[in-house]
Protein backbone atom coordinates (compact mmCIF):
# COMPACT_ATOMS: atom_id res chain seq x y z
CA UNK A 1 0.00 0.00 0.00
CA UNK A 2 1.23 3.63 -0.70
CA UNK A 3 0.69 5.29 2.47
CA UNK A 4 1.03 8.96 0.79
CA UNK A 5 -2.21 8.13 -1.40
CA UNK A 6 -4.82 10.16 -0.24
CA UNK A 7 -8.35 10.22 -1.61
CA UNK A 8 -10.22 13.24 -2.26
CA UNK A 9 -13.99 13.86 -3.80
CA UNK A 10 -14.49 15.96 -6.94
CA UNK A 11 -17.35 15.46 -8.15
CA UNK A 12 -21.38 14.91 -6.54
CA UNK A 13 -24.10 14.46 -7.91
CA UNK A 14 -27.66 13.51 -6.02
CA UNK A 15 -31.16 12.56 -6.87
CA UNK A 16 -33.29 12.83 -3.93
CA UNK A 17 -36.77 13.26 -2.49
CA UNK A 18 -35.71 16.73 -1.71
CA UNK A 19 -34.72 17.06 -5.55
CA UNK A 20 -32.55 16.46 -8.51
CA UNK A 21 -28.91 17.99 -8.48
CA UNK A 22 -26.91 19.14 -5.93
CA UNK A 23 -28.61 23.05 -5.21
CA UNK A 24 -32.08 21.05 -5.35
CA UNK A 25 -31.12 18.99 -2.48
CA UNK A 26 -29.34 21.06 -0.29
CA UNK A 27 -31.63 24.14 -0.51
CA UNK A 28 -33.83 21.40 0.15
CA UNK A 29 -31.94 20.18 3.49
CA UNK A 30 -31.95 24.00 4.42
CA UNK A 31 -35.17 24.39 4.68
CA UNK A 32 -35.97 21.85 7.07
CA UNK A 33 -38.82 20.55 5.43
CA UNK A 34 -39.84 17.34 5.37
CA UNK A 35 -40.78 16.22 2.01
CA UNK A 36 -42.08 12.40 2.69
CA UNK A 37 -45.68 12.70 1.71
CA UNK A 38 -48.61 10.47 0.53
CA UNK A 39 -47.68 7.87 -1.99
CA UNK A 40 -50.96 7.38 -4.26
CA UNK A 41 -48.95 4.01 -5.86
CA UNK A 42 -49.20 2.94 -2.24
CA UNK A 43 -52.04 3.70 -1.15
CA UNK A 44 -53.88 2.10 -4.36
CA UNK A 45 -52.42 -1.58 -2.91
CA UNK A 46 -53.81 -0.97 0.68
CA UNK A 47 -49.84 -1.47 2.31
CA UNK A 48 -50.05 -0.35 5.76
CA UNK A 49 -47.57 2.53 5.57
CA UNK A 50 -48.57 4.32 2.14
CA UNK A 51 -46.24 7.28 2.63
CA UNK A 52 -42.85 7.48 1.24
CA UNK A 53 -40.26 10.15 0.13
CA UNK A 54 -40.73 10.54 -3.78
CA UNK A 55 -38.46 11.88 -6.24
CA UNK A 56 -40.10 14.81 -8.07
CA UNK A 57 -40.81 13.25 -10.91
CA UNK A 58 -40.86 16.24 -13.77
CA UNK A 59 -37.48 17.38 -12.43
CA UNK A 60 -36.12 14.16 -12.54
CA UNK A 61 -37.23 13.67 -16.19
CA UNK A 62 -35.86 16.75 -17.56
CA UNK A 63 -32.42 15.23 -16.14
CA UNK A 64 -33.22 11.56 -17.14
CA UNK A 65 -32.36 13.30 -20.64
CA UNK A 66 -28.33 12.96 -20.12
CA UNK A 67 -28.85 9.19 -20.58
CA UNK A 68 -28.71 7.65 -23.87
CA UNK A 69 -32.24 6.58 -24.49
CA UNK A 70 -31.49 2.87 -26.17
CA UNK A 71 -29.12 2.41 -23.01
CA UNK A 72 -31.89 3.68 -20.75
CA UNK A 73 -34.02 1.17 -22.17
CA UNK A 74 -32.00 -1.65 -20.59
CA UNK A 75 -32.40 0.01 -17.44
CA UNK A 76 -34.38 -0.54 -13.84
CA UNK A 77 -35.41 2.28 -11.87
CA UNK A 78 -32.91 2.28 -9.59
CA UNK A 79 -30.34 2.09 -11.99
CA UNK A 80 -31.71 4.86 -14.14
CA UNK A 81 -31.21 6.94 -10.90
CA UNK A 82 -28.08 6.15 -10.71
CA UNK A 83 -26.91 6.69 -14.01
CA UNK A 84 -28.15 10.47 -13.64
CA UNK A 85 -26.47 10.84 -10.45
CA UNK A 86 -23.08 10.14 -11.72
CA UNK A 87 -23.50 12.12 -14.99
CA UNK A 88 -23.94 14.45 -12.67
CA UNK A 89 -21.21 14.12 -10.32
CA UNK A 90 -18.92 13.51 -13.88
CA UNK A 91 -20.12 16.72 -14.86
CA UNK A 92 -19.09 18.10 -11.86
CA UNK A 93 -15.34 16.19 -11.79
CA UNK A 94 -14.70 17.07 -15.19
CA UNK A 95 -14.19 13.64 -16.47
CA UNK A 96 -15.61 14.26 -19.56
CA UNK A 97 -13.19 16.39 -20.28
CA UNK A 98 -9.78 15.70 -18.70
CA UNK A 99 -7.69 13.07 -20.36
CA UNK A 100 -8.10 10.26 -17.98
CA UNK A 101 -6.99 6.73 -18.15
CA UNK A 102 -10.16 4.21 -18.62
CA UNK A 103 -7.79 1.32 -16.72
CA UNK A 104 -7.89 3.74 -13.75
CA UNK A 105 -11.31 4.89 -13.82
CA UNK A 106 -13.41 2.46 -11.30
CA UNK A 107 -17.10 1.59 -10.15
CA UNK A 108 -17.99 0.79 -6.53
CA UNK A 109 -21.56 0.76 -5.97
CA UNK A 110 -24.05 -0.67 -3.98
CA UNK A 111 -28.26 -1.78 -4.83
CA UNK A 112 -30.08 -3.86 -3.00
CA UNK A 113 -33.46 -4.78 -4.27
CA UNK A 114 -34.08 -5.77 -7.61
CA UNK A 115 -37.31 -4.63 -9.64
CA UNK A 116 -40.21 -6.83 -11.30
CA UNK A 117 -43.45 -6.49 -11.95
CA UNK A 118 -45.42 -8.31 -8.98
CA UNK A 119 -48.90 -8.75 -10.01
CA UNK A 120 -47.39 -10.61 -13.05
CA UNK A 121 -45.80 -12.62 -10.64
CA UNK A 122 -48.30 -13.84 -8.68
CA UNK A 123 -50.72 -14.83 -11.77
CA UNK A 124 -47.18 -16.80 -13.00
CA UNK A 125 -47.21 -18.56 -9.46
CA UNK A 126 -50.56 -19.64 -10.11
CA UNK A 127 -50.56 -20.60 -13.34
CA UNK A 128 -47.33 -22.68 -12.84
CA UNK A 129 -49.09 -24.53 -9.67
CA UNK A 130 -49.20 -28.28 -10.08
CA UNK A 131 -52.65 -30.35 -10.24
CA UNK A 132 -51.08 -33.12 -7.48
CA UNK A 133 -51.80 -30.56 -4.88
CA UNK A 134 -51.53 -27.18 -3.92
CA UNK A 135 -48.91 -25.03 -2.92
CA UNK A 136 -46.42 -27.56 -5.36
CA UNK A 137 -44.97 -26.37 -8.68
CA UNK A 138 -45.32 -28.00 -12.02
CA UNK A 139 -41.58 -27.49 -12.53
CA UNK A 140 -42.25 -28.46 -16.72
CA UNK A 141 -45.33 -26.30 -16.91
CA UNK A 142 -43.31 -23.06 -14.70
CA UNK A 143 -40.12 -23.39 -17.11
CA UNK A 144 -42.11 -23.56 -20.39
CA UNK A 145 -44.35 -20.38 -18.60
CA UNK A 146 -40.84 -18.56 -18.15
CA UNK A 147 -39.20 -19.16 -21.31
CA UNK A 148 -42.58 -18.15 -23.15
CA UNK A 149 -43.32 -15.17 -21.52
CA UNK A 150 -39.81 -13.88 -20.24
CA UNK A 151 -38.31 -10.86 -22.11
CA UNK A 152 -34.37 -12.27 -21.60
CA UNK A 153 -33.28 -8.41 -22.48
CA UNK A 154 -35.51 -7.26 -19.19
CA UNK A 155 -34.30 -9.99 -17.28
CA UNK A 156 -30.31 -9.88 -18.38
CA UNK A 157 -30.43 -6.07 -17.81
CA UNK A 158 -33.03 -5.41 -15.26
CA UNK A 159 -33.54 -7.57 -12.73
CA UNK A 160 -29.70 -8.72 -12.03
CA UNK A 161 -29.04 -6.02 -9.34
CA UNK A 162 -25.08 -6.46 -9.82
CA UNK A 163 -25.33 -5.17 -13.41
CA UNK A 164 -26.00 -1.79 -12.05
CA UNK A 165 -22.23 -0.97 -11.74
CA UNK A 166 -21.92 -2.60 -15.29
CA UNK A 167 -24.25 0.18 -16.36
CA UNK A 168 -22.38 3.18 -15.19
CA UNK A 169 -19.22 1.49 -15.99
CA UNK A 170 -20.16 1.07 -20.07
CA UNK A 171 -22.06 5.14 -19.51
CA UNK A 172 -18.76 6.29 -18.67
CA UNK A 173 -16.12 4.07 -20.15
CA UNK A 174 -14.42 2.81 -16.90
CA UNK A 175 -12.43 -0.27 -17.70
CA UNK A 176 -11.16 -0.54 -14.19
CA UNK A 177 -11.96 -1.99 -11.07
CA UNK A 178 -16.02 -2.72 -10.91
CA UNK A 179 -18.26 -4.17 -7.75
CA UNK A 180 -21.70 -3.96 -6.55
CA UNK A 181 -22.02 -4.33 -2.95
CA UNK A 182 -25.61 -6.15 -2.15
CA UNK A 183 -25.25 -4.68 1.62
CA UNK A 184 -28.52 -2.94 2.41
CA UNK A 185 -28.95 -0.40 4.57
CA UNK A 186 -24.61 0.00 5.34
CA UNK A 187 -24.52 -0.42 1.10
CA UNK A 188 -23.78 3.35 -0.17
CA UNK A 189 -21.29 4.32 3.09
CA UNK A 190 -19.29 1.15 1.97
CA UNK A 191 -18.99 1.37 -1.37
CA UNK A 192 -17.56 4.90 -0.92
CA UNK A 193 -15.41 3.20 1.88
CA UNK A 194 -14.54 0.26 -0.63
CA UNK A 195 -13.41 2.73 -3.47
CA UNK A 196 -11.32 4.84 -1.12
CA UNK A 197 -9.27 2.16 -0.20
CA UNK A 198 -9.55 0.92 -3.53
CA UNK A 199 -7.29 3.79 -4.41
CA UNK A 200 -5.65 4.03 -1.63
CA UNK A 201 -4.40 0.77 -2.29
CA UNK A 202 -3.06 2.32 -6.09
CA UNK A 203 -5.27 -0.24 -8.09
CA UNK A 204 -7.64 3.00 -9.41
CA UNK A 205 -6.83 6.61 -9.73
CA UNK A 206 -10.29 7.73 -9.82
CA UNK A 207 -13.61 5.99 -8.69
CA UNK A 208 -17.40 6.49 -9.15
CA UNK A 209 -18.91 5.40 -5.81
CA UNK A 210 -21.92 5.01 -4.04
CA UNK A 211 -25.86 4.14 -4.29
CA UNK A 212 -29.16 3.56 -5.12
CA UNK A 213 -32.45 2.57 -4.55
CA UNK A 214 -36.11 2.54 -5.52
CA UNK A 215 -38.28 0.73 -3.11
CA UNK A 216 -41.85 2.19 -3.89
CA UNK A 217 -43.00 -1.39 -5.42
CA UNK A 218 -45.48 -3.71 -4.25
CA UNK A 219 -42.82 -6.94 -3.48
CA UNK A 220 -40.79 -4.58 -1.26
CA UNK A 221 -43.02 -3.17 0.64
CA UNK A 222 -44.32 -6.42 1.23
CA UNK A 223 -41.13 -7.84 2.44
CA UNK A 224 -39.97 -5.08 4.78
CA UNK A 225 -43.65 -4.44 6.05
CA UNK A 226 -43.13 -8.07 7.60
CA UNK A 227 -39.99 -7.31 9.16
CA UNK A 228 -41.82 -4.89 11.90
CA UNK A 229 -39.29 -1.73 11.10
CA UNK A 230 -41.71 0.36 9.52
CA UNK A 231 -43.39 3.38 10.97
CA UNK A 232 -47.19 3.04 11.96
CA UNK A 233 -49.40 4.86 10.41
CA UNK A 234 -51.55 7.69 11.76
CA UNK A 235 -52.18 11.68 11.66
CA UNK A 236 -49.45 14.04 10.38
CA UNK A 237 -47.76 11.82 8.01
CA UNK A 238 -45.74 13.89 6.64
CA UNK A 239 -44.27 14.16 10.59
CA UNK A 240 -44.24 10.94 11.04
CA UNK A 241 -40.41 10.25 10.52
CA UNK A 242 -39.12 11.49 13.70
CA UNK A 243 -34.93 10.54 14.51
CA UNK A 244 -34.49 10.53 18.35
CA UNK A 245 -38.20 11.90 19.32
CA UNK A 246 -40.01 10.01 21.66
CA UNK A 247 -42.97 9.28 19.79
CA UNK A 248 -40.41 7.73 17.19
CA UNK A 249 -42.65 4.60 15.73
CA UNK A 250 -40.24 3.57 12.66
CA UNK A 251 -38.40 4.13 9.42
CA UNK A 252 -39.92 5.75 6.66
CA UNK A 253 -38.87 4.54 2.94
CA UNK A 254 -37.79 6.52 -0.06
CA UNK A 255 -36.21 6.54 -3.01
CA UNK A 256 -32.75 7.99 -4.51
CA UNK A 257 -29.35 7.76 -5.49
CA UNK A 258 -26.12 9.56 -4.85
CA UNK A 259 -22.58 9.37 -6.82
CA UNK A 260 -19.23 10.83 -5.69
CA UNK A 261 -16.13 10.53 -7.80
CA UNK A 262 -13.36 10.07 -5.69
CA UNK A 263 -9.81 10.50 -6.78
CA UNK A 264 -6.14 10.22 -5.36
CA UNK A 265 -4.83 13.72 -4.14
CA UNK A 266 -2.23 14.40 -6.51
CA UNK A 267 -3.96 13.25 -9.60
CA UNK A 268 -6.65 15.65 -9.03
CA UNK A 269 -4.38 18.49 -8.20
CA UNK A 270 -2.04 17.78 -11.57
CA UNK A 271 -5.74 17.97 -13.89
CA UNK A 272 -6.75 21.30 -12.36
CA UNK A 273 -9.74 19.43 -9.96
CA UNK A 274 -11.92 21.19 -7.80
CA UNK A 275 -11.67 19.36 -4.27
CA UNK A 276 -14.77 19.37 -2.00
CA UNK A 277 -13.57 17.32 0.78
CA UNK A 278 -11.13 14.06 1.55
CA UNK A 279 -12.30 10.42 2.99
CA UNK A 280 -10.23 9.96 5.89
CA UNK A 281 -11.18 7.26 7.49
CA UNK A 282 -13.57 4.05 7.46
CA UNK A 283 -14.83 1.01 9.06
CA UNK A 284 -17.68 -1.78 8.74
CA UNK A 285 -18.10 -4.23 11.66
CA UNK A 286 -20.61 -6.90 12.74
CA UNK A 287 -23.05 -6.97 14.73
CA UNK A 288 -22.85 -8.62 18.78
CA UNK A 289 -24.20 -9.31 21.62
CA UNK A 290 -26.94 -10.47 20.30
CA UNK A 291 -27.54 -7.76 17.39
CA UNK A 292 -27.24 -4.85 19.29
CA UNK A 293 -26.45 -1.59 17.74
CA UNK A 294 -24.53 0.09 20.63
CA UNK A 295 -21.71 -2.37 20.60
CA UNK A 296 -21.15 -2.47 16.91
CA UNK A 297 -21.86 1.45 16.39
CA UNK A 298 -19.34 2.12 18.82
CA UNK A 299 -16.59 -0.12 17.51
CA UNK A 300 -17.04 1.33 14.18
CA UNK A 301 -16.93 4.99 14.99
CA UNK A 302 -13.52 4.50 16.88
CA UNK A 303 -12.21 1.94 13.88
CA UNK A 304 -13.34 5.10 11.68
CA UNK A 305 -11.35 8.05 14.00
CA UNK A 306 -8.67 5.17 13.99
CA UNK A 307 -8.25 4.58 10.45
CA UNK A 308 -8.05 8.53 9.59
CA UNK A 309 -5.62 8.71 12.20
CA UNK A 310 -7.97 11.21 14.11
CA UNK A 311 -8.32 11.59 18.16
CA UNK A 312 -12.16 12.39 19.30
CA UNK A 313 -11.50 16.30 19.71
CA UNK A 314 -10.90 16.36 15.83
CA UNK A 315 -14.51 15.23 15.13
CA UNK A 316 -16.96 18.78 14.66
CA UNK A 317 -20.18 17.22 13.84
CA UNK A 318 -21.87 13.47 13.68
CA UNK A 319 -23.98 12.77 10.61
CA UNK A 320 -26.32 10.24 12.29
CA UNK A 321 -28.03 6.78 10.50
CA UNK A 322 -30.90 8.64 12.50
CA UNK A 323 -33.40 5.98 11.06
CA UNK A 324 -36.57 7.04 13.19
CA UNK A 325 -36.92 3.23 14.76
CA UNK A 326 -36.88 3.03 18.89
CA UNK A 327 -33.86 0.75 18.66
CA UNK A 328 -31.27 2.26 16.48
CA UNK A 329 -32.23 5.20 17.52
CA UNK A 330 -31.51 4.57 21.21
CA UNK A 331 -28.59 2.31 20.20
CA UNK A 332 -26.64 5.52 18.42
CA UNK A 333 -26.96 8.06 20.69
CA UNK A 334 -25.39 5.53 23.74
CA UNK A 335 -23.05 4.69 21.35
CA UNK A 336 -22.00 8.12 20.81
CA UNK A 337 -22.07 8.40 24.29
CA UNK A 338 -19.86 5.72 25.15
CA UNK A 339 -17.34 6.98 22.23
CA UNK A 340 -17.09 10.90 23.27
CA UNK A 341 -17.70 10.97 26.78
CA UNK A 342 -18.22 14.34 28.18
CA UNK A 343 -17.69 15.75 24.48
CA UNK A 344 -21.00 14.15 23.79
CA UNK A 345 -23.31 16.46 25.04
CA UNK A 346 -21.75 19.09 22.82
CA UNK A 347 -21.16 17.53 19.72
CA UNK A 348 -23.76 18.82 17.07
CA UNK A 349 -25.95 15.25 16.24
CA UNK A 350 -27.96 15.90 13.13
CA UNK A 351 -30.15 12.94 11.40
CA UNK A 352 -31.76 13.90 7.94
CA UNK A 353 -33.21 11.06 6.97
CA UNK A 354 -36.39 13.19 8.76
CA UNK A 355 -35.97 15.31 5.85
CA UNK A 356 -36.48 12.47 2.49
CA UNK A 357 -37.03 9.21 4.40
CA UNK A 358 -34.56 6.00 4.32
CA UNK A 359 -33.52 5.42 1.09
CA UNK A 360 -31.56 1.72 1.83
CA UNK A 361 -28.67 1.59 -0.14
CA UNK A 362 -28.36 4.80 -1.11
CA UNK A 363 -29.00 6.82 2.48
CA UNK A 364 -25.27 6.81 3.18
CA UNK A 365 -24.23 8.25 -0.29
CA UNK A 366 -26.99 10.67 0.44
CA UNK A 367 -25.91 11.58 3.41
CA UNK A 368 -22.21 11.84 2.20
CA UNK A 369 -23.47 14.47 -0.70
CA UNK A 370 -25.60 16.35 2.28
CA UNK A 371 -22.21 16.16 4.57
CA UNK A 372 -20.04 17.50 1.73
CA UNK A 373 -22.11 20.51 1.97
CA UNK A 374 -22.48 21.32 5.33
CA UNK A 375 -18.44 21.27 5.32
CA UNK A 376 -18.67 23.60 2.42
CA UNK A 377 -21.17 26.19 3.46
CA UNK A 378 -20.56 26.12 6.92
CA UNK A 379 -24.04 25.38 7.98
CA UNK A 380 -25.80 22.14 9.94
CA UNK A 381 -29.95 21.64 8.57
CA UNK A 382 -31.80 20.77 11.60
CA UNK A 383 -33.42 17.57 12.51
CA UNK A 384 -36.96 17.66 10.96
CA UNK A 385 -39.92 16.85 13.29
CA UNK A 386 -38.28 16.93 16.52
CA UNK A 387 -41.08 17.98 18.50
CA UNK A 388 -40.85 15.63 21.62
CA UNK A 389 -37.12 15.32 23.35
CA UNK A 390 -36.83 11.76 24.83
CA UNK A 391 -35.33 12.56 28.20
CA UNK A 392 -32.70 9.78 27.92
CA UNK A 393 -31.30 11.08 25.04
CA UNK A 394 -28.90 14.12 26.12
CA UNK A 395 -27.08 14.85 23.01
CA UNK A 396 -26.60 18.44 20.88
CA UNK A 397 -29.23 17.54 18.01
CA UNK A 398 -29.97 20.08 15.53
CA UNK A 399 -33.36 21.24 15.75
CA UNK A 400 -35.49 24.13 14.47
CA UNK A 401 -33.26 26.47 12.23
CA UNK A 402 -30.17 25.62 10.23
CA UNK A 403 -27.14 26.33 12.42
CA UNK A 404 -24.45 28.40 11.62
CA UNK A 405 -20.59 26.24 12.10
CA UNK A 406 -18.50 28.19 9.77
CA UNK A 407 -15.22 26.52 11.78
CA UNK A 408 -16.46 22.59 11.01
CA UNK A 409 -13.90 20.53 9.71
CA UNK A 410 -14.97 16.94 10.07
CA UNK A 411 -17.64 14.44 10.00
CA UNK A 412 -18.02 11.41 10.88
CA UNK A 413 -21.42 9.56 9.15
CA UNK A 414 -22.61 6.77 10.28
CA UNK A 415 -25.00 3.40 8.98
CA UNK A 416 -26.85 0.83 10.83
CA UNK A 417 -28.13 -2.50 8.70
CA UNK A 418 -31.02 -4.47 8.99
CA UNK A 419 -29.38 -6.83 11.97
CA UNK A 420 -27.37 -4.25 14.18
CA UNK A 421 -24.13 -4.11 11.83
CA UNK A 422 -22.39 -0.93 11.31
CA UNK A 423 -20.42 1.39 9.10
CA UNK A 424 -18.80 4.77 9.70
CA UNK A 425 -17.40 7.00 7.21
CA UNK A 426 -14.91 10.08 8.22
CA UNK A 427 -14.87 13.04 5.97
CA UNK A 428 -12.70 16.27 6.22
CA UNK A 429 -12.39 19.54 4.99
């Protein structure tokens, strides 16, 4: 490993619930409003929770235009997002026009669900069920069913969630190294993590990283509704995604991607690169003692400060995984806790997945983007819809207006998955 290879970010680009390109998103953040509203998709299948955080869909069309239309074709939701996401954060890098070396130019990036139609599904299940008894397939009658009525092109290119990174690595000619991480809800923090060391490491000089997600479909709502994280239903919906309140009742889904191009220090410097801030420091761990949050948050955030070679009086603000669900929730802020000691209590906390929901794999990218700008402009959004302190939770979270930190240098982010694992991702000025 080259130890002088430092990795730096020059180029974002975002598609959120809050909007499409990076002033959409943070004048978004800014102004504290919570965007996650009523989803009329949902509500027209009778799911429980039929409120989500949407992308604005006209916006995002007008941008959807910077992808090839035969190549968006081939494309799932999710991936489409994506795709306009790093054409932005391209844009922003310059790689279009820098001469840059295709063998160096990687693709980290993490999906998680993949997209089909479900009510075509379910009649397929049906159809395919043997006449020996229910509940058994009629595995002669269920392939000849598939092979009939399968488009291979829509299953090759759209369901597959790993050819994702294949798609942004054809869109912009990166013949380097290429992954998809299938982590969940840790998935965009460590693929960013993945490509930094990835470079580090001097196997890429540059990197498009990060994630993506589009959850608003009938077979994933069904199969997270069944996993009891979601938030209950009720009045004030569009409140009802509350980090760290006490009426906190469970995460709220949306949908989004986020791209960063990362790229070794000197490299960037030698093409003229604008630098918006440098990964420091990272760390993934499992979960323990029996899946709890607090262990594994807390080993991760020191691993982090530890890897970026940073003591806990270097750390200005903590970008928290914030999901809005009694347990993480509660897990994070002992964990911080236990991590900064007296330093805790005034530490600025701030959790904006209140402001655009959970967006799975691609909250941590998100949140990276949102991070990137706080360091930039000197300003922390508040905490949306904390109306009701819990009394055990004595941290410094961000509430009401945006507050003014012009000094802030670094952030540490952190992600919680499905089971209690963790990641934590430091950033600096």
């Amino acid at each position: 490993m080259e130890k002088d290879r430092r990795v730096v970010i020059t180029g974002r680009g975002v598609v959120s619930p809050l909007g499409v390109g990076l002033l959409s998103h943070c004048e978004g953040l800014l102004a504290g409003r919570s965007v996650i509203l009523q989803c009329e998709r949902l509500s027209s299948l009778g799911v429980p929770l039929a409120i989500a955080g949407q992308i604005p869909e006209e916006e995002f069309e007008q941008s959807a235009r910077l992808i090839p239309r035969k190549q968006r074709k081939l494309m799932n939701r999710a991936t489409v997002l994506a795709a306009v996401a790093s054409c932005l954060a391209s844009e922003e890098a310059g790689i279009g026009y820098a001469r840059i070396d295709p063998t160096r130019l990687g693709v980290i990036f993490a999906t998680w669900f993949t997209s089909y139609e479900f009510l075509p599904f379910i009649r397929y299940l049906g159809e395919t069920e043997s006449e020996q008894g229910s509940c058994r397939m009629n595995a002669e009658r269920a392939n000849r069913r598939w092979m009939e009525t399968m488009n291979p092109v829509d299953y090759s290119l759209k369901v597959l969630p790993n050819l994702a990174a294949g798609h942004l690595a054809i869109l912009h000619q990166a013949q380097g190294y290429s992954r998809l991480l299938a982590d969940g809800w840790r998935g965009g923090l460590l693929a960013v993590a993945q490509a930094a060391e990835t470079i580090r490491h001097g196997e890429l000089d540059m990197a498009l990283a990060g994630g993506a997600e589009a959850p608003l479909e009938e077979g994933v709502i069904c199969d997270l509704s069944g996993l009891e994280v979601m938030a209950k239903g009720g009045e004030d919906h569009d409140r009802i995604c509350r980090p760290f309140d006490v009426r906190r009742s469970g995460l709220v889904l949306g949908e989004g991607a986020a791209v960063v191009v990362l790229e070794e220090r000197d490299h960037a410097l030698e093409r003229g690169a604008t630098i918006h801030g440098e990964v420091a420091g990272s760390a993934s761990v499992a979960s323990s003692r029996g899946g709890q949050g607090e262990d594994s948050l807390s080993r991760s955030m020191k691993k982090a400060l530890g890897d970026a070679g940073m003591s806990l009086e270097d750390v200005d603000v903590i970008h928290a995984n914030g999901d809005s669900t009694y347990e993480n929730d509660r897990a994070e802020w002992l964990a911080i806790r236990r991590v900064f000691g007296e330093k805790a209590s005034h530490l600025p906390v701030v959790a904006t997945k209140s402001l655009h929901g959970h967006l799975l794999s691609a909250a941590g990218a998100v949140e990276l983007v949102s991070s990137l700008m706080m360091l930039e402009r000197g300003v922390i959004p508040p905490i949306a819809n904390y109306d009701s302190p819990d009394p055990e939770c004595d941290l410094d979270l961000v509430q009401g207006l945006p507050r003014k930190a012009p000094g802030i240098k670094s952030i540490i982010l952190n992600a919680v998955g499905l089971f209690g694992e963790a990641a934590s991702l430091v950033i600096v000025r």
